[in-house]
C-alpha atoms as a PDB file:
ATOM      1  CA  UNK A   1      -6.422   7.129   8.831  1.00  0.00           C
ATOM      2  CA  UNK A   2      -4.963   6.242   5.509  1.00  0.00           C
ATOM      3  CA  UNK A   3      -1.939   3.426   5.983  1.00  0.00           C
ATOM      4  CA  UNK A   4      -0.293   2.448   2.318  1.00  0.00           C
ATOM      5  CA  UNK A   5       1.437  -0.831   2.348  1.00  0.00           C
ATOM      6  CA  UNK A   6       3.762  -0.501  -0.899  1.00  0.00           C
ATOM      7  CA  UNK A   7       6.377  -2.185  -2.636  1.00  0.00           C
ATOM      8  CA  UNK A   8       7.023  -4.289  -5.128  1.00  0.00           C
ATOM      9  CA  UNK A   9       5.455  -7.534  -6.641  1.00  0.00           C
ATOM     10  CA  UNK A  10       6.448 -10.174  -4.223  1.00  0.00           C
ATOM     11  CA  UNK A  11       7.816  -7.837  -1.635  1.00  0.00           C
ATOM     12  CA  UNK A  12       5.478  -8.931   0.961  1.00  0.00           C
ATOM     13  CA  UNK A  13       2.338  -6.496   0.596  1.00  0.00           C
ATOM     14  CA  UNK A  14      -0.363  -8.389   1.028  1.00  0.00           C
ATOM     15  CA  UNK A  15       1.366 -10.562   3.595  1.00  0.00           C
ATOM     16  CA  UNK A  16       1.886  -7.592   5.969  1.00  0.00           C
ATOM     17  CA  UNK A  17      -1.374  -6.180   5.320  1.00  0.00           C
ATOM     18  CA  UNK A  18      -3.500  -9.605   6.212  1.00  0.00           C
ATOM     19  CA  UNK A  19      -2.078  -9.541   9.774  1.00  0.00           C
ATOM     20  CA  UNK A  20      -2.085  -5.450   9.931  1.00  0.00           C
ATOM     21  CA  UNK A  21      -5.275  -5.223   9.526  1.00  0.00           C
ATOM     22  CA  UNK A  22      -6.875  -7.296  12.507  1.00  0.00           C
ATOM     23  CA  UNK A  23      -4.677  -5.580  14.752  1.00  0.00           C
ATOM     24  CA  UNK A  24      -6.005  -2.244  13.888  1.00  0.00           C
ATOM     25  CA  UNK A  25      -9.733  -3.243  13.103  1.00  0.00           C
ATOM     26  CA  UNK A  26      -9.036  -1.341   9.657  1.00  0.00           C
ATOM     27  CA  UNK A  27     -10.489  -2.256   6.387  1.00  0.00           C
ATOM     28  CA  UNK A  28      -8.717  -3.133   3.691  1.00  0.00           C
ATOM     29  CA  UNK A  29      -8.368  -2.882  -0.039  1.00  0.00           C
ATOM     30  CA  UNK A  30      -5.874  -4.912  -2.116  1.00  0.00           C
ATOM     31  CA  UNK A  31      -4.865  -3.918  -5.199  1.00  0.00           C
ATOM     32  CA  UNK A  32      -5.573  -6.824  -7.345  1.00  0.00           C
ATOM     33  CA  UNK A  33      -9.510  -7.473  -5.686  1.00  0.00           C
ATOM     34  CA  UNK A  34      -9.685  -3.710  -7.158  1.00  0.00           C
ATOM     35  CA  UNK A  35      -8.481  -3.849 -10.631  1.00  0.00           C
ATOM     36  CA  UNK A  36     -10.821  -7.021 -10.564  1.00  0.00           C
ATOM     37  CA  UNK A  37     -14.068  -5.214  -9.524  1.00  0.00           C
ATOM     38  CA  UNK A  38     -13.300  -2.981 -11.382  1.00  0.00           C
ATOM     39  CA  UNK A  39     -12.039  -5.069 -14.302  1.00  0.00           C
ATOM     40  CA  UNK A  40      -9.165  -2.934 -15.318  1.00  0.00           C
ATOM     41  CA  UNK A  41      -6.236  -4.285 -15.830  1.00  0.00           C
ATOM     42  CA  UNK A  42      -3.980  -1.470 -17.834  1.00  0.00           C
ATOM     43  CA  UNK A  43      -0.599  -1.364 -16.439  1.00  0.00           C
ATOM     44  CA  UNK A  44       0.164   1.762 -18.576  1.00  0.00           C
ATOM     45  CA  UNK A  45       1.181   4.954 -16.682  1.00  0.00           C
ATOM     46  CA  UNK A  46      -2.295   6.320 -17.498  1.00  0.00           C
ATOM     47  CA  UNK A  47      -3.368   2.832 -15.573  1.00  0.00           C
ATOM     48  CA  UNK A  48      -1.742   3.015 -12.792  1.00  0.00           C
ATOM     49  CA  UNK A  49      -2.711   6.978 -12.049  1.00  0.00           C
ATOM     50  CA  UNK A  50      -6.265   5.338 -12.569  1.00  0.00           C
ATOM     51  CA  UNK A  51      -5.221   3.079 -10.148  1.00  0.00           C
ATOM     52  CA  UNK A  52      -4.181   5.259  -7.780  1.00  0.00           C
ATOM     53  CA  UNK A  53      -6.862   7.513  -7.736  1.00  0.00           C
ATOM     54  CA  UNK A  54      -9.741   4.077  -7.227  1.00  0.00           C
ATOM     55  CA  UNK A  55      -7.423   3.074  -4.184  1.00  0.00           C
ATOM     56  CA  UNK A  56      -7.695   6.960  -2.663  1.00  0.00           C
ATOM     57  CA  UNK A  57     -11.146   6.921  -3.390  1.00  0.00           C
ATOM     58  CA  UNK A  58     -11.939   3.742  -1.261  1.00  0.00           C
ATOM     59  CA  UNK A  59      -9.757   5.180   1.031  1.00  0.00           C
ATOM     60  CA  UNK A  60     -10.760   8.690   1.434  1.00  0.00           C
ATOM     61  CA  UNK A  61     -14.298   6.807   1.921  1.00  0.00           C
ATOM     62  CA  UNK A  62     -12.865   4.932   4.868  1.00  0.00           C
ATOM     63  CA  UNK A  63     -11.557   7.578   6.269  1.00  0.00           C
ATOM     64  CA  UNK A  64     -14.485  10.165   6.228  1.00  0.00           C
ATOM     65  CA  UNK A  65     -16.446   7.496   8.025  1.00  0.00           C
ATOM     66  CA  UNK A  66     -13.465   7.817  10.600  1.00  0.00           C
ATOM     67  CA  UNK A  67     -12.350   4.261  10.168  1.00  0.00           C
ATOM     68  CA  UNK A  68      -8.988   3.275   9.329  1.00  0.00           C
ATOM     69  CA  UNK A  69      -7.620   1.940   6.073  1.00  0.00           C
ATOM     70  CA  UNK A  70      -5.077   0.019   5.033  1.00  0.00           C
ATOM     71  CA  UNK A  71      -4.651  -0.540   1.086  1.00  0.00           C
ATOM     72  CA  UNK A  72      -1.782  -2.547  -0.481  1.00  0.00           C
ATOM     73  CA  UNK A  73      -0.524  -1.831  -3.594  1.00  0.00           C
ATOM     74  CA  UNK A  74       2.524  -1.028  -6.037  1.00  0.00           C
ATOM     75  CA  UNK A  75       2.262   2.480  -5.868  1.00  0.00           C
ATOM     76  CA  UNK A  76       5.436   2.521  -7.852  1.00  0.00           C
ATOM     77  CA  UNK A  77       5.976   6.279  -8.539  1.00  0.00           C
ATOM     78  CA  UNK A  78       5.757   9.237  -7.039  1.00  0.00           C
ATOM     79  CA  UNK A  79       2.986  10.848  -8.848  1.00  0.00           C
ATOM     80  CA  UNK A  80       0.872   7.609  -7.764  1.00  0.00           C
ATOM     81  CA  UNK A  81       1.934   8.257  -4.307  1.00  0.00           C
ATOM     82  CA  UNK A  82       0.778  11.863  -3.690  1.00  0.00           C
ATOM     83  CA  UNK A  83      -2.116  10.945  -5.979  1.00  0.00           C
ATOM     84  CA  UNK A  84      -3.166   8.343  -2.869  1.00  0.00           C
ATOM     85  CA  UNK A  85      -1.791  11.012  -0.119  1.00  0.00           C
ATOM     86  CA  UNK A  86      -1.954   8.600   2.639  1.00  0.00           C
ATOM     87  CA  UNK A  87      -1.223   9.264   6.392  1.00  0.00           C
ATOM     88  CA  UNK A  88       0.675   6.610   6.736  1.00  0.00           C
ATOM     89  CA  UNK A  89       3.491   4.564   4.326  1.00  0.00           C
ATOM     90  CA  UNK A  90       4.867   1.675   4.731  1.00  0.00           C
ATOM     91  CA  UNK A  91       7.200   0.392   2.373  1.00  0.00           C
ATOM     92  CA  UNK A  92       8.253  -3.142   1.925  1.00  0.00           C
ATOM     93  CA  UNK A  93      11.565  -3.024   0.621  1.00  0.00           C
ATOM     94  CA  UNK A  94      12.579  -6.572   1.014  1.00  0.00           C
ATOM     95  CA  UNK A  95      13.207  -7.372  -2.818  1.00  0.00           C
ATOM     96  CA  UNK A  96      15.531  -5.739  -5.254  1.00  0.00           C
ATOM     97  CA  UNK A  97      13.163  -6.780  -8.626  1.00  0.00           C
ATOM     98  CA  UNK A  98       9.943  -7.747  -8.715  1.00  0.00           C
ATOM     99  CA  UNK A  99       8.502 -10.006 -11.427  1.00  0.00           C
ATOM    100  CA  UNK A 100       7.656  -7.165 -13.817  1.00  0.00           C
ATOM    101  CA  UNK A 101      10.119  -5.816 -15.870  1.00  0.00           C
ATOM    102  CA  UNK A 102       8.142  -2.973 -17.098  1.00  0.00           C
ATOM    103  CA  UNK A 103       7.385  -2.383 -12.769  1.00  0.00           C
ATOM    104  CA  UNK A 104      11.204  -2.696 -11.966  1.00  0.00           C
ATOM    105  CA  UNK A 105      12.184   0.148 -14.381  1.00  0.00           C
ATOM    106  CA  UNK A 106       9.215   2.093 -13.245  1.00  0.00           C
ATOM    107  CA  UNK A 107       9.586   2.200  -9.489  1.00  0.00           C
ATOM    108  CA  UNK A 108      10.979   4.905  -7.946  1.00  0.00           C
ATOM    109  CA  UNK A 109      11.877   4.544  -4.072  1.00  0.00           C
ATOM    110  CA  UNK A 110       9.837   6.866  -1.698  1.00  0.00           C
ATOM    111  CA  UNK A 111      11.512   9.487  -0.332  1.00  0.00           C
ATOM    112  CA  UNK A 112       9.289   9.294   2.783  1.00  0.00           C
ATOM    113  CA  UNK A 113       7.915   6.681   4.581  1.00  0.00           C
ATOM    114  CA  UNK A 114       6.819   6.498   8.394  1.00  0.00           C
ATOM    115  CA  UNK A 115       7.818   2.302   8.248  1.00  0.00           C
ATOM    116  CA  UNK A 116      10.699   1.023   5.924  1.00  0.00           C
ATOM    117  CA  UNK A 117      10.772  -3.333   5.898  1.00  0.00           C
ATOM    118  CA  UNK A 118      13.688  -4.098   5.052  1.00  0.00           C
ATOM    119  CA  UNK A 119      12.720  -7.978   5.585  1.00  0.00           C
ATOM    120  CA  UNK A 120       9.745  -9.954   6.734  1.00  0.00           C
ATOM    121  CA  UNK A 121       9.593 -11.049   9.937  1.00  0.00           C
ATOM    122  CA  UNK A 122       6.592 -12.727  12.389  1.00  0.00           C
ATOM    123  CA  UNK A 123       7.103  -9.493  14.600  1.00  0.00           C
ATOM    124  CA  UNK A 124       6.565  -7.207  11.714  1.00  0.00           C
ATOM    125  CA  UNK A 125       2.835  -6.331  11.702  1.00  0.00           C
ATOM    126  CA  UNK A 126       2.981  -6.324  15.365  1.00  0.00           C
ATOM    127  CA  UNK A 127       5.656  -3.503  16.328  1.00  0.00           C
ATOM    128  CA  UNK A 128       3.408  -1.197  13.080  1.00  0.00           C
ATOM    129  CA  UNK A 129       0.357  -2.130  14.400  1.00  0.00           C
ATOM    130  CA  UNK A 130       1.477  -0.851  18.812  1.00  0.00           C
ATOM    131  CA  UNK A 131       3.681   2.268  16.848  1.00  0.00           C
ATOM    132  CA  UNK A 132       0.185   3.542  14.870  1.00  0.00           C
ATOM    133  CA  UNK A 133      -2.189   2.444  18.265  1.00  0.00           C
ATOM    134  CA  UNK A 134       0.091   4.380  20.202  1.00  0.00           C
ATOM    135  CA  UNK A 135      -0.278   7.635  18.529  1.00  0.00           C
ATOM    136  CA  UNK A 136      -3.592   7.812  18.220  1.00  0.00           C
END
């Protein structure tokens, strides 16, 4: 299963994620580790469809080896979303603006997401992590 933590800068991503991902015995890919493997850091639209397609290949991998997945990342349009096409979305809506500029006028809000965070909480990863368990 594919799970997208998304969101912008700051929003509380990678927070989530880090206690998401015990509870579910997923693995994980952040964002930032990839552009650094990968050493790509273009922020351009062409960039972040790049982007988008790295984090869906990781994840598709995951997946196919019937493991879950849980990658955390901007995924700040739609096109990057369906590029990813993940099972799950969570979206951490907890900030207004992120510290980009060029991300703020960029992001467009999801129009569907299984989990909307409207704030971070220490409960959180917990109630995700018993609604995903319990539908399996």
């Amino acid at each position: 299963m594919k799970i997208l933590v998304m969101g912008l800068p700051g929003s509380g991503k990678t927070y989530l994620t880090q206690r998401l991902v015990p509870l579910l015995n997923a693995a994980w890919y952040n964002a930032d580790q990839v552009r650094k493997m990968s050493n790509d850091w273009d922020f351009s639209d062409e960039g972040r469809q790049r982007q988008s397609m790295r984090m869906k290949t990781f994840a598709d991998f995951e997946k196919s080896h019937g493991r879950y997945v849980v990658c955390d990342f901007v995924c700040p349009t739609k096109e990057t979303r369906e590029n990813f096409n993940a099972d799950i979305v969570i979206w951490m809506d907890t900030i207004k603006e992120g510290r980009y500029e060029d991300t703020n006028k960029l992001f467009q809000d999801p129009d569907k997401v299984d989990f909307h965070i409207t704030e971070w909480n220490d409960n959180n990863h917990d109630d995700i992590a018993r609604e995903i368990l319990k539908n399996v």
